[in-house]
N, C-alpha and C. Protein backbone atom coordinates (compact mmCIF):
# COMPACT_ATOMS: atom_id res chain seq x y z
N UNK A 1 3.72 -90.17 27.48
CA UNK A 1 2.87 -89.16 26.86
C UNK A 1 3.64 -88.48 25.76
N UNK A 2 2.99 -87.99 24.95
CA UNK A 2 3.56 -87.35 23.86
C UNK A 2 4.42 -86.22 23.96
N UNK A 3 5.73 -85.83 23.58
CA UNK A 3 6.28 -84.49 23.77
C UNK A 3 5.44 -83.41 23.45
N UNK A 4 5.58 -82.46 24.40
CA UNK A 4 5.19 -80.79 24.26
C UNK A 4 5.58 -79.83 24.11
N UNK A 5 5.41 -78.90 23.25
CA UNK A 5 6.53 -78.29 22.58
C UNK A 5 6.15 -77.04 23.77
N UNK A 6 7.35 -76.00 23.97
CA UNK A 6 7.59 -74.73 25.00
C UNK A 6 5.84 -74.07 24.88
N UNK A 7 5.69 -74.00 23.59
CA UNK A 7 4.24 -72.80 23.18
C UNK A 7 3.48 -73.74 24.19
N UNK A 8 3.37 -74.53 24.21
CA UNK A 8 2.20 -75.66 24.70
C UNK A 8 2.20 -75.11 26.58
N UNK A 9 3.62 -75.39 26.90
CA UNK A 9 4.16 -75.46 28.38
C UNK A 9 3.63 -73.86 28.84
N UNK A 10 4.48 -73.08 28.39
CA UNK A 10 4.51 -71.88 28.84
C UNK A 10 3.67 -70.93 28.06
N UNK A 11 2.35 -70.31 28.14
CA UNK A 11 1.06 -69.67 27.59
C UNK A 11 2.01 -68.35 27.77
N UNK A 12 2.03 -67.47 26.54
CA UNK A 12 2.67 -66.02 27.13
C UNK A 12 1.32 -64.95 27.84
N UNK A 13 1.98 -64.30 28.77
CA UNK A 13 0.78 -63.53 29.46
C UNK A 13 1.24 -62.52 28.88
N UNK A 14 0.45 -61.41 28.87
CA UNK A 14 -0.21 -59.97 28.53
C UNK A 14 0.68 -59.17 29.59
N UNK A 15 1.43 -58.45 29.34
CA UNK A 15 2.13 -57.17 30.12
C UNK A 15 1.06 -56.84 30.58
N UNK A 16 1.40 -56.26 32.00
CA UNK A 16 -0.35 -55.24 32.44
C UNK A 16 0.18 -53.87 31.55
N UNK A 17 -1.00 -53.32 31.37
CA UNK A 17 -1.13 -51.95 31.30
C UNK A 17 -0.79 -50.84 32.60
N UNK A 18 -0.09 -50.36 31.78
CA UNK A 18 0.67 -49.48 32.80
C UNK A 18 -0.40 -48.27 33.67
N UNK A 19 -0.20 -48.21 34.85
CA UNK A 19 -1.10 -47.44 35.82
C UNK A 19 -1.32 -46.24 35.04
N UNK A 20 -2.16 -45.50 35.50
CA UNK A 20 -2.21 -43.96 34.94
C UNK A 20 -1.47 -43.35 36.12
N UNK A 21 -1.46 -41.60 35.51
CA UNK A 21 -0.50 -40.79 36.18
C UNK A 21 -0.71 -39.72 35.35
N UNK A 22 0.32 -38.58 35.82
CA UNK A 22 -0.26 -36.98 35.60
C UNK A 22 1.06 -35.99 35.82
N UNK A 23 1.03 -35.23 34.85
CA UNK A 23 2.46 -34.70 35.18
C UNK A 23 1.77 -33.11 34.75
N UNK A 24 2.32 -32.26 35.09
CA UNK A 24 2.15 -30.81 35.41
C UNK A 24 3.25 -29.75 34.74
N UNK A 25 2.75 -28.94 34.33
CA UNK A 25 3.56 -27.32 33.86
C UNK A 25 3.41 -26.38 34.33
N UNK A 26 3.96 -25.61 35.04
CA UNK A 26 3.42 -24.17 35.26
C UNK A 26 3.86 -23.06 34.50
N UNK A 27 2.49 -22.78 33.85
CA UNK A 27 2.85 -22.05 33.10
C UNK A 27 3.51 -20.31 33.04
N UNK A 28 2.31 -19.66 34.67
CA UNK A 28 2.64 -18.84 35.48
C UNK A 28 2.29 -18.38 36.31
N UNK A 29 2.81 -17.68 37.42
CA UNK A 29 2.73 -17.69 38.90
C UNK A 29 2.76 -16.06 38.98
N UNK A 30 2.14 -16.09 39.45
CA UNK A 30 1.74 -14.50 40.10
C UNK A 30 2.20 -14.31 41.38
N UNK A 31 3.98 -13.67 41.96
CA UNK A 31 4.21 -13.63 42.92
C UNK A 31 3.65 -12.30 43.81
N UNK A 32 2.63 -11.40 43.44
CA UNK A 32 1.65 -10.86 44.46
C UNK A 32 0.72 -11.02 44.99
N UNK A 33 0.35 -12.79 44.33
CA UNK A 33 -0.66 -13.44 44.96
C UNK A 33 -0.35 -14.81 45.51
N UNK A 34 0.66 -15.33 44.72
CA UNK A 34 0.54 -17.14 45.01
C UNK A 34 0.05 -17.49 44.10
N UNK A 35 -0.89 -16.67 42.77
CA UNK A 35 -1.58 -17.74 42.03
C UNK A 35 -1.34 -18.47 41.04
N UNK A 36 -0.92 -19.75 40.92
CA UNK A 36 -0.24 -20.17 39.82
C UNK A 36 -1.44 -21.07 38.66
N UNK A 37 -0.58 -20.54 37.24
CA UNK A 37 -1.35 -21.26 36.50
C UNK A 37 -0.73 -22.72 35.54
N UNK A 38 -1.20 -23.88 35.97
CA UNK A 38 -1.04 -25.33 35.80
C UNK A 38 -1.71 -25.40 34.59
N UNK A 39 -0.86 -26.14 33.98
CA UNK A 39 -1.13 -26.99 32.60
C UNK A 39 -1.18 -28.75 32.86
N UNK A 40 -2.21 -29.13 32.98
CA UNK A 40 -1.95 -30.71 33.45
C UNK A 40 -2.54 -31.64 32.26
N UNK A 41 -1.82 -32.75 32.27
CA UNK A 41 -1.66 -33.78 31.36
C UNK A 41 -2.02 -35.40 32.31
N UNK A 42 -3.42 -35.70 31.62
CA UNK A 42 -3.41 -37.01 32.23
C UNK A 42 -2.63 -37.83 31.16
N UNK A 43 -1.93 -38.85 31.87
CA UNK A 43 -1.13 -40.31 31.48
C UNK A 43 -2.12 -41.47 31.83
N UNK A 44 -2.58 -42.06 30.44
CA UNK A 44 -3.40 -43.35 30.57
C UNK A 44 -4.22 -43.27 31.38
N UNK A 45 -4.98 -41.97 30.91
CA UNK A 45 -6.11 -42.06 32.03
C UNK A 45 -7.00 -40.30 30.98
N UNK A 46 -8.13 -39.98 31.48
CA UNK A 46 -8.92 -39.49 31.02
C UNK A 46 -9.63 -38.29 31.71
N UNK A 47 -9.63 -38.52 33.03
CA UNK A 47 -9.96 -37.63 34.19
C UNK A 47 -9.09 -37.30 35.34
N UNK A 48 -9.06 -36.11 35.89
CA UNK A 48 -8.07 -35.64 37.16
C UNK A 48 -8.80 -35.03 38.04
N UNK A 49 -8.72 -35.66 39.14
CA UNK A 49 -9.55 -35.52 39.93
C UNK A 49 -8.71 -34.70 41.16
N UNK A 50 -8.91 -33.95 42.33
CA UNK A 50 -7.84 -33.42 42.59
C UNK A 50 -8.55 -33.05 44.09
N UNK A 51 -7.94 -32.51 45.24
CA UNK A 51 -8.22 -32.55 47.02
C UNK A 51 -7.22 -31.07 47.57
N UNK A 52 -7.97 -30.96 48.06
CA UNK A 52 -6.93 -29.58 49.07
C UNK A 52 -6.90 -30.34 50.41
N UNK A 53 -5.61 -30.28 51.20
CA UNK A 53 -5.55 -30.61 52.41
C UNK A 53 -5.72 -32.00 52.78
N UNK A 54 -5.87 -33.14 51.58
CA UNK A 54 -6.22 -34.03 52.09
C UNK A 54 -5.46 -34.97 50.59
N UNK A 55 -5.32 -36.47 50.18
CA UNK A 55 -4.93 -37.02 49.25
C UNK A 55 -6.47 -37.55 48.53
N UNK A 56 -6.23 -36.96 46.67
CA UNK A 56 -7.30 -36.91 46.16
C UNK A 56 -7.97 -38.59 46.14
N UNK A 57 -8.92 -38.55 45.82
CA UNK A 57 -9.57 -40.16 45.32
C UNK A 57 -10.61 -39.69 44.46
N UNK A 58 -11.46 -41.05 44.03
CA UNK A 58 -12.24 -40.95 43.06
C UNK A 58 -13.31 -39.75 43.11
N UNK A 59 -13.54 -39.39 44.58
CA UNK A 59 -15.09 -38.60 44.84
C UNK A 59 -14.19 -37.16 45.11
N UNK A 60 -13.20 -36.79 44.61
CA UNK A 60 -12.66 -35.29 45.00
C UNK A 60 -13.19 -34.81 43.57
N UNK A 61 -13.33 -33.65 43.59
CA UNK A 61 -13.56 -32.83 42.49
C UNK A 61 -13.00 -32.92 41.13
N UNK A 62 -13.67 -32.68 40.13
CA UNK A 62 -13.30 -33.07 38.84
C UNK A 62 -12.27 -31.61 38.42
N UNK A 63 -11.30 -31.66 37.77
CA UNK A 63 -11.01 -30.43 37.03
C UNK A 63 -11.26 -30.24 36.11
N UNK A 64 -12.07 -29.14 35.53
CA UNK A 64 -12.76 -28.84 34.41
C UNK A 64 -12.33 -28.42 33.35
N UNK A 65 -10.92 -27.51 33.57
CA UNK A 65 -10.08 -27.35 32.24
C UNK A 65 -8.50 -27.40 32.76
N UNK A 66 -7.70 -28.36 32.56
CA UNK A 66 -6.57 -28.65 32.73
C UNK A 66 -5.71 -28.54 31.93
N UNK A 67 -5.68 -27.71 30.89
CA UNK A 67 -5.03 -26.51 30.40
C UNK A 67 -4.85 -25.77 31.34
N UNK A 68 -5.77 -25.05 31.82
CA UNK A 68 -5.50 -23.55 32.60
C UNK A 68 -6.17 -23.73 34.31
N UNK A 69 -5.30 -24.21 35.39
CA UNK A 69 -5.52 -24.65 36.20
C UNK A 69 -5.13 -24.05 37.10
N UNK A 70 -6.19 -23.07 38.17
CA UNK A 70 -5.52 -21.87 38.80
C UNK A 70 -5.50 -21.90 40.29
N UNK A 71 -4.87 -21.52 40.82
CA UNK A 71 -4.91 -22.10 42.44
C UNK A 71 -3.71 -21.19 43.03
N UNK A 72 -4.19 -20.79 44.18
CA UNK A 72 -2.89 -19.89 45.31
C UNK A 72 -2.83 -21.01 46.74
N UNK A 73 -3.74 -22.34 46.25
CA UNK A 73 -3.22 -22.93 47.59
C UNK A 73 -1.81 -23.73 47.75
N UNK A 74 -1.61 -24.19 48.84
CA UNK A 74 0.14 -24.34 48.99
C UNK A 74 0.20 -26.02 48.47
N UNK A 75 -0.32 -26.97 48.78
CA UNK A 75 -0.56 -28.01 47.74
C UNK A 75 -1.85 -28.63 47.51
N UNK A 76 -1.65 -29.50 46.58
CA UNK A 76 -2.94 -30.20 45.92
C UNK A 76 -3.05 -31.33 45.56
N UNK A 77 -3.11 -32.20 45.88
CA UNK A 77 -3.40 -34.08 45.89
C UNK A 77 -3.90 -33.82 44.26
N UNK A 78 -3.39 -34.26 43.17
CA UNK A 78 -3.80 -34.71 42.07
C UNK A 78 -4.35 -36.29 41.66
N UNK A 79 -5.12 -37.13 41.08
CA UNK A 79 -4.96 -38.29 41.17
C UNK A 79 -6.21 -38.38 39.86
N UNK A 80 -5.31 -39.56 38.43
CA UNK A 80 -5.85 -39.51 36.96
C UNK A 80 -6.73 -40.95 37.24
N UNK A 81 -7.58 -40.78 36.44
CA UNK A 81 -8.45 -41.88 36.33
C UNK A 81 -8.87 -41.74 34.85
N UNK A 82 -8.73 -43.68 34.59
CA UNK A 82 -9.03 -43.78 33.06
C UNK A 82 -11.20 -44.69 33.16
N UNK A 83 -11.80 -43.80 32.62
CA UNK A 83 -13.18 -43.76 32.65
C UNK A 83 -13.63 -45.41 32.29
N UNK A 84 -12.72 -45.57 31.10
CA UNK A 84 -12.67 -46.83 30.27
C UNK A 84 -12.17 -47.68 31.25
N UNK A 85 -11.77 -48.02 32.21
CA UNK A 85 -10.71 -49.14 32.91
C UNK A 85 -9.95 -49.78 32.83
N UNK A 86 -9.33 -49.34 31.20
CA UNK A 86 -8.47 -50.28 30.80
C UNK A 86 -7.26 -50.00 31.49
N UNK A 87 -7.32 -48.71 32.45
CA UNK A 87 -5.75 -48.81 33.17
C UNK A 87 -6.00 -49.07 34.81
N UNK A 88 -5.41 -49.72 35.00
CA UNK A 88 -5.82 -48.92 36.90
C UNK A 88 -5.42 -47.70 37.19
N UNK A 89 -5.68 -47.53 38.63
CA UNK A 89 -5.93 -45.94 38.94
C UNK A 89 -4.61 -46.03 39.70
N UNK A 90 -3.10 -45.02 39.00
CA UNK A 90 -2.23 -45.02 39.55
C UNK A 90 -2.80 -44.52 41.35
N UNK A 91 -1.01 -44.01 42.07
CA UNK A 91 -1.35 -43.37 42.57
C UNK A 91 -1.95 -41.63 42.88
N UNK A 92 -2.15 -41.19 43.92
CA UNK A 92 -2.43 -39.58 43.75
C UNK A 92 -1.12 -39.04 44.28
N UNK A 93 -0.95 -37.86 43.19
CA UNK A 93 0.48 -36.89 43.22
C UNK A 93 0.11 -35.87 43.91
N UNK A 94 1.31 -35.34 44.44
CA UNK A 94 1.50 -34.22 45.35
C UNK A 94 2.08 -33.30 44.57
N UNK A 95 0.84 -32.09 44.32
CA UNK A 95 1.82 -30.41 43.49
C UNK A 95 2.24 -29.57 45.05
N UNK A 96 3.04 -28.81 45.25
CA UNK A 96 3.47 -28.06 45.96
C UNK A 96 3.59 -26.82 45.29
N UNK A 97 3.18 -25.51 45.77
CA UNK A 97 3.41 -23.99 45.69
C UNK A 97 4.45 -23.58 46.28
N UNK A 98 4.88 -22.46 46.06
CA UNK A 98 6.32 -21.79 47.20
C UNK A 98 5.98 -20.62 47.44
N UNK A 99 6.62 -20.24 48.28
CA UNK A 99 6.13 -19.21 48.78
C UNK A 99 7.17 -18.33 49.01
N UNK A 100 6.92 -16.97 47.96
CA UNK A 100 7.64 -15.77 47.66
C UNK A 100 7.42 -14.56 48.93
N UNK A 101 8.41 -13.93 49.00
CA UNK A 101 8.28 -12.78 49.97
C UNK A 101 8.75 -11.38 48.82
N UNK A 102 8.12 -10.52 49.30
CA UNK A 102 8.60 -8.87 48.61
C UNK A 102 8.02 -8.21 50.03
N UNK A 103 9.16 -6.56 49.78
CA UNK A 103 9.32 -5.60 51.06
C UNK A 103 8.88 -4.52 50.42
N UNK A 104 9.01 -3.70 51.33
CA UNK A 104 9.01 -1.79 50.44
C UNK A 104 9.54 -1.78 52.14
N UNK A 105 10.51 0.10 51.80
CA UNK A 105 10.58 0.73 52.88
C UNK A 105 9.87 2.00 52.17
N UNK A 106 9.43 2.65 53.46
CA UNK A 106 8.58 3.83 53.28
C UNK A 106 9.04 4.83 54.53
N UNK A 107 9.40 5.68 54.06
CA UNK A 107 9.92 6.84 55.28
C UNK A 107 8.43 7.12 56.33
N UNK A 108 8.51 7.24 57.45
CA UNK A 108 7.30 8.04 58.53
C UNK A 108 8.40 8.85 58.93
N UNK A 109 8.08 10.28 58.66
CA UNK A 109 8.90 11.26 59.62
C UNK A 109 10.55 10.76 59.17
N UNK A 110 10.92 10.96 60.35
CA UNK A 110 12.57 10.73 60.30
C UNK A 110 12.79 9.00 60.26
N UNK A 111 11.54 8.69 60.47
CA UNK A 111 12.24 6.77 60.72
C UNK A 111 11.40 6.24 59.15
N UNK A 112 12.48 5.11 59.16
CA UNK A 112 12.74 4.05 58.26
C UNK A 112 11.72 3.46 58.57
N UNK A 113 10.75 2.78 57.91
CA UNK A 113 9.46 1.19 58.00
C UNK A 113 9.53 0.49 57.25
N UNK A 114 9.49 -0.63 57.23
CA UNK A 114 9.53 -1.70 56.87
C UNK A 114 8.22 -2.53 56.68
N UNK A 115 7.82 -2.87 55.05
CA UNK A 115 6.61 -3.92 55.25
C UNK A 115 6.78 -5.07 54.19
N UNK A 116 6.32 -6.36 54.91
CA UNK A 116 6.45 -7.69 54.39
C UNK A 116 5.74 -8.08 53.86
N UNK A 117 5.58 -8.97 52.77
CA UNK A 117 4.52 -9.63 52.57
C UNK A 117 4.47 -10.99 51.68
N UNK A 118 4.17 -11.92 52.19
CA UNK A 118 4.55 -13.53 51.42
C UNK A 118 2.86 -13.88 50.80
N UNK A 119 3.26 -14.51 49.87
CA UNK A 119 2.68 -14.74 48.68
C UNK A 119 2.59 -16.28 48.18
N UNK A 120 1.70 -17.38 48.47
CA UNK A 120 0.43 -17.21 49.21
C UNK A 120 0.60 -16.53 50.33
N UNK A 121 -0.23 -16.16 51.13
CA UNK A 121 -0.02 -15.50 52.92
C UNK A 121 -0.21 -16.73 53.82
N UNK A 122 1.04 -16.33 54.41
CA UNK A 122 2.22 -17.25 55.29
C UNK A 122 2.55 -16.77 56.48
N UNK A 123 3.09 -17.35 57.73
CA UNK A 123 3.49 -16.35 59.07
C UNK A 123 4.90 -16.05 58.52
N UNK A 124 5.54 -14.94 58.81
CA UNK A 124 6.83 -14.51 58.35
C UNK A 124 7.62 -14.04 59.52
N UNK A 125 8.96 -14.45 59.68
CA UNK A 125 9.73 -14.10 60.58
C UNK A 125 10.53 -13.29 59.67
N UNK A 126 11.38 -12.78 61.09
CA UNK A 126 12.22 -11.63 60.07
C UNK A 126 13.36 -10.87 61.83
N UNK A 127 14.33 -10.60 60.82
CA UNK A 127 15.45 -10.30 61.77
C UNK A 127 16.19 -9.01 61.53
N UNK A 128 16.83 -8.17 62.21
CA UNK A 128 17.32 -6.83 61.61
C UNK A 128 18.94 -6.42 62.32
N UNK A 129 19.34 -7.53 62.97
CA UNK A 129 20.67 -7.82 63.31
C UNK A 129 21.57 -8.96 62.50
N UNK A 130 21.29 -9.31 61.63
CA UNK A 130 22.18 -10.59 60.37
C UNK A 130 21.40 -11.68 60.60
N UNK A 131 21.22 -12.07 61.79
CA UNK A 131 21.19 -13.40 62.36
C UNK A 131 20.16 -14.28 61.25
N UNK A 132 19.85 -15.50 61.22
CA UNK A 132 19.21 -16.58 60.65
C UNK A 132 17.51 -16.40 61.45
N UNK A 133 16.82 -15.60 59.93
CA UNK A 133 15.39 -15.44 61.01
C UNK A 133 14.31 -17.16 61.02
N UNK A 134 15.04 -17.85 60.24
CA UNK A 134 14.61 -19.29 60.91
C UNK A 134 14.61 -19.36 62.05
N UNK A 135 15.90 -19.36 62.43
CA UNK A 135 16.64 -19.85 64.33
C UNK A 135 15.91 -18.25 65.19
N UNK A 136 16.21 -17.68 64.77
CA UNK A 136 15.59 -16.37 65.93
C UNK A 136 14.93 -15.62 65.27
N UNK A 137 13.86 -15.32 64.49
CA UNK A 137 13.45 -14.53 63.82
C UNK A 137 12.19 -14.16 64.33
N UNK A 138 11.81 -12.74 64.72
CA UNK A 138 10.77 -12.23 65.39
C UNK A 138 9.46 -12.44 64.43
N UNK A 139 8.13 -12.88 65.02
CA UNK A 139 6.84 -12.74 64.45
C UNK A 139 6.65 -11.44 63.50
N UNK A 140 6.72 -11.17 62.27
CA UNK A 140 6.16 -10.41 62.18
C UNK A 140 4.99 -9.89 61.90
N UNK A 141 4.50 -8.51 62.41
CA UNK A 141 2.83 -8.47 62.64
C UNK A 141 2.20 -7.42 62.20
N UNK A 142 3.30 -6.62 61.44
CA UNK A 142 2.76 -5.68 60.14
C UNK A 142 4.11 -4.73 60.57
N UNK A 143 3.90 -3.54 59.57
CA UNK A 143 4.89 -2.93 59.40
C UNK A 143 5.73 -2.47 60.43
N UNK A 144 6.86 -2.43 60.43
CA UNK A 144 7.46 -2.25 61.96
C UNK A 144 8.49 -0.80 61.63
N UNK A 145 9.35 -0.41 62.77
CA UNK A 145 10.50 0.90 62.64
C UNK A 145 11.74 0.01 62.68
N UNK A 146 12.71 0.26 61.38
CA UNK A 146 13.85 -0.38 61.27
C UNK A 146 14.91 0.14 62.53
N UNK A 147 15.44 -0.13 63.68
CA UNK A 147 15.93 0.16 64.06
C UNK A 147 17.62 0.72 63.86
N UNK A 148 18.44 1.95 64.32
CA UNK A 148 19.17 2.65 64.20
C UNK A 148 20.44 1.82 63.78
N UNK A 149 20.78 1.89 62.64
CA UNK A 149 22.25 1.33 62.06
C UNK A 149 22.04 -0.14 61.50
N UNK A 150 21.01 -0.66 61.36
CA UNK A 150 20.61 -1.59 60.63
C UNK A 150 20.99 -1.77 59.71
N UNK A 151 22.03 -2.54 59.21
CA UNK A 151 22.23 -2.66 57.60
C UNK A 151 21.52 -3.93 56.46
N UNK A 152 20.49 -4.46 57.32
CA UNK A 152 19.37 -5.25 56.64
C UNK A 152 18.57 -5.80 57.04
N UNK A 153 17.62 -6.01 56.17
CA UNK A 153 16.76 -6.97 57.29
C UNK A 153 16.43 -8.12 56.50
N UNK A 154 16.38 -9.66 57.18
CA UNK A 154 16.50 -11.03 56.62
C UNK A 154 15.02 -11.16 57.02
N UNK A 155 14.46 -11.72 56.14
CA UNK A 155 13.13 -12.37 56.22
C UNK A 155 12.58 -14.03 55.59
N UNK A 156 11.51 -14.69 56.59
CA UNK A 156 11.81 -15.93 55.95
C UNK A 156 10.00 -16.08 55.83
N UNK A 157 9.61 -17.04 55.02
CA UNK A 157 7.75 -17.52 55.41
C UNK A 157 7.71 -19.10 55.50
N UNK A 158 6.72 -19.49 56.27
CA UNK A 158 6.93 -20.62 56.45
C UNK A 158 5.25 -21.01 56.77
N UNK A 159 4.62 -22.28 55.86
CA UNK A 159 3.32 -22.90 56.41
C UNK A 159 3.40 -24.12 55.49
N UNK A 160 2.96 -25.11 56.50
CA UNK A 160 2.39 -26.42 56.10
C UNK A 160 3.85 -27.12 55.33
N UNK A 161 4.92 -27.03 56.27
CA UNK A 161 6.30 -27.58 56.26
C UNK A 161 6.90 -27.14 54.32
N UNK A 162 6.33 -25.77 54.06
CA UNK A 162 6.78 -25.25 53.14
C UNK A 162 7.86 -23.77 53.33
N UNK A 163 9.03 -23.35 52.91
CA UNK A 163 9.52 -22.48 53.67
C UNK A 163 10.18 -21.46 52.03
N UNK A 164 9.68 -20.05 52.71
CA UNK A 164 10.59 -19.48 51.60
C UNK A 164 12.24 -19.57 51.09
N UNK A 165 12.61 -19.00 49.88
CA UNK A 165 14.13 -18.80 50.44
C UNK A 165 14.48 -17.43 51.53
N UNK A 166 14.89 -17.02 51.94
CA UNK A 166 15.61 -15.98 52.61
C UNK A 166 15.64 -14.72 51.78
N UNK A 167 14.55 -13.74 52.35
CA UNK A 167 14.78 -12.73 51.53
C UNK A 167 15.36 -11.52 52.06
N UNK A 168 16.11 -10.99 51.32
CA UNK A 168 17.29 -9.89 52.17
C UNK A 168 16.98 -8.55 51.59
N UNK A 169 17.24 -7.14 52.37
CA UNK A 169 16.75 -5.94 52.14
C UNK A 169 17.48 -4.93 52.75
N UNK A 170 18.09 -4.52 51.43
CA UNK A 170 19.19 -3.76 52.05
C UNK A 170 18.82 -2.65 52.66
N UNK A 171 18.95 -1.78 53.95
CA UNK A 171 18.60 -0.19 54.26
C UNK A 171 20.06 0.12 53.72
N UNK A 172 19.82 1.63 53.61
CA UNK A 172 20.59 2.29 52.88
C UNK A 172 20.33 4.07 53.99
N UNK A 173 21.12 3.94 54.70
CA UNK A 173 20.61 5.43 55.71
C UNK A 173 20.81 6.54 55.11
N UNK A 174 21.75 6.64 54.14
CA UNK A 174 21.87 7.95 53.28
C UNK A 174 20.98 8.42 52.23
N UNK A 175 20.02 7.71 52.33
CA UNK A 175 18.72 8.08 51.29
C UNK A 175 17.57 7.85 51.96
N UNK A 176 16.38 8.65 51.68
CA UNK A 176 14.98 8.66 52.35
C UNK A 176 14.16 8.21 51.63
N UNK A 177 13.32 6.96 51.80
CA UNK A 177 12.64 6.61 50.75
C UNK A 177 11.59 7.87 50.81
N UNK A 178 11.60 8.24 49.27
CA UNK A 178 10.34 9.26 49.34
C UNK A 178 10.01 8.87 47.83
N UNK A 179 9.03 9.54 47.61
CA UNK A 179 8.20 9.72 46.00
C UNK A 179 8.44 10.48 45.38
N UNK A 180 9.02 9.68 44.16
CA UNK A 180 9.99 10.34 43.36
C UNK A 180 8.95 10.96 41.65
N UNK A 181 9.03 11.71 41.22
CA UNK A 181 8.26 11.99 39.76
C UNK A 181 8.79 11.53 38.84
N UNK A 182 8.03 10.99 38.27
CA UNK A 182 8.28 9.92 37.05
C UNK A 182 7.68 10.82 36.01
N UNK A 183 8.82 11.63 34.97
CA UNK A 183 8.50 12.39 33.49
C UNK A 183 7.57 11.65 32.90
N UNK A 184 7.87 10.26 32.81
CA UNK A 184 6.66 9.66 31.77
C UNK A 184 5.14 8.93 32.11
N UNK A 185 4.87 9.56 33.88
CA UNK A 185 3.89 9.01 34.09
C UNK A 185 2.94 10.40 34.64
N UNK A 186 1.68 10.60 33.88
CA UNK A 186 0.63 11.72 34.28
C UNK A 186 0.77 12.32 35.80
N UNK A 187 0.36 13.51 36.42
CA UNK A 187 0.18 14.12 37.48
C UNK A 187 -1.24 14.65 36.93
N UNK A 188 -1.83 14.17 38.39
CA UNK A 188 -3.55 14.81 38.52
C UNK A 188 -2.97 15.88 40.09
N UNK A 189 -3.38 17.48 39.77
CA UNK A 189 -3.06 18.20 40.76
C UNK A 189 -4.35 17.95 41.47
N UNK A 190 -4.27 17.98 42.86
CA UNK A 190 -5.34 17.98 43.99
C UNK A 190 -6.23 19.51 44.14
N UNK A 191 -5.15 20.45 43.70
CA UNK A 191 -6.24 21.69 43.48
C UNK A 191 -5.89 22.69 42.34
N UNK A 192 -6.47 23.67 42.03
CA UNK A 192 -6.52 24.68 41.03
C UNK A 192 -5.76 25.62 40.99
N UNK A 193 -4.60 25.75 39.98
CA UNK A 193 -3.51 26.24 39.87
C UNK A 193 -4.13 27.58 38.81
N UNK A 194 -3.81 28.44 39.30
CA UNK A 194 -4.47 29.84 38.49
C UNK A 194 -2.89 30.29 37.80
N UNK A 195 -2.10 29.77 37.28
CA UNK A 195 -0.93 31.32 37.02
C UNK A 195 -1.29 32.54 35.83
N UNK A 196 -0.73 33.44 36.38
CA UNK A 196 -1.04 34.62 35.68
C UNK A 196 -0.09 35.38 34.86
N UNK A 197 1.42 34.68 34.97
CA UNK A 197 2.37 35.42 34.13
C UNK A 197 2.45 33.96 33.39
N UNK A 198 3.81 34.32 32.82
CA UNK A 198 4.77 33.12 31.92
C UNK A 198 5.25 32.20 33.44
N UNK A 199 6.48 32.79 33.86
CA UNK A 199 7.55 32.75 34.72
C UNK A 199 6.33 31.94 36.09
N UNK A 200 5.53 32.32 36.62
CA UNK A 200 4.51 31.12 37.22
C UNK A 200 4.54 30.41 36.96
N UNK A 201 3.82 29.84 35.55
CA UNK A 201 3.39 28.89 34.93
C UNK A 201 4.83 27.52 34.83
């Protein structure tokens, strides 16, 4: 038979087109709520479709503006789809939230209180002897009395195998938290101040 030249033998194939996919920004997070705001970018693909609690597919909800993408839940199954088909449908990505803690102490009477609060809302342990409130850290179940000579209290939040960092709070026994006047912020008096000299007033 006649020689065949390589072009003949070996037909070159077509690279596939690369899957779609989706990559994310946050732009900003509101740590008194959890609520963060996402900037998302489909890759070779046209639509983002997206799931709470579960991994997204074609029939999860569309996102409507992925520029500005707002959510306080702790994660979210993302997953891009190209309308056209010229790509396949990568897989669906996993966003994760974190979860921030902030305190206040507030004087009652002569005792110290203490209140927690994690951001999304989370169960929070918390400890007031050093110790690691991971490993021993009491439920906490709203504001509690810092007990006598305490020099901090460690607090942690934890849901859906997401965990804060360790947030620490110093007491300080030589000061009372109280309410302090701020020169540059208004006072509304509760009642009617009559003075009648200078030296009153």
């Amino acid at each position: 038979s006649p020689s065949r030249g390589l072009g003949d033998v070996y037909k070159r194939q077509p690279f596939p087109k690369p899957q779609t996919d989706i990559r994310w920004q946050e732009r900003d997070r509101n740590d008194d709520t959890g609520e963060v705001i996402l900037s998302l970018t489909p890759i070779h693909g046209d639509r983002i479709h997206y799931e709470i609690g579960a991994p997204a597919t074609s029939a999860s909800q569309i996102v409507t503006d992925a520029k500005d993408f707002r959510t306080q839940a702790l994660e979210i199954s993302f997953l891009c789809l190209d309308s056209a088909t010229e790509h396949e449908t990568g897989e669906a990505k996993l966003w994760r939230n974190r979860l921030t803690l902030k305190s206040r102490i507030y004087q009652q009477g002569s005792d110290k209180m203490v209140e927690l609060r994690s951001a999304p809302n989370a169960p929070i342990r918390y400890t007031t002897d050093g110790s690691d409130p991971k490993i021993s850290g009491g439920n906490y179940e709203g504001s509690f009395l810092v007990p006598p000579a305490t020099l901090f209290v460690l607090a942690v939040a934890e849901k859906q195998g997401l965990v804060s960092e360790i947030h620490r709070l110093e007491i300080k026994w030589d000061e009372r938290e109280e309410s302090r006047l701020d020169p540059d912020k208004s006072t509304i008096w509760k009642k009617e101040h009559r003075p009648s000299t200078t030296q009153e007033s």
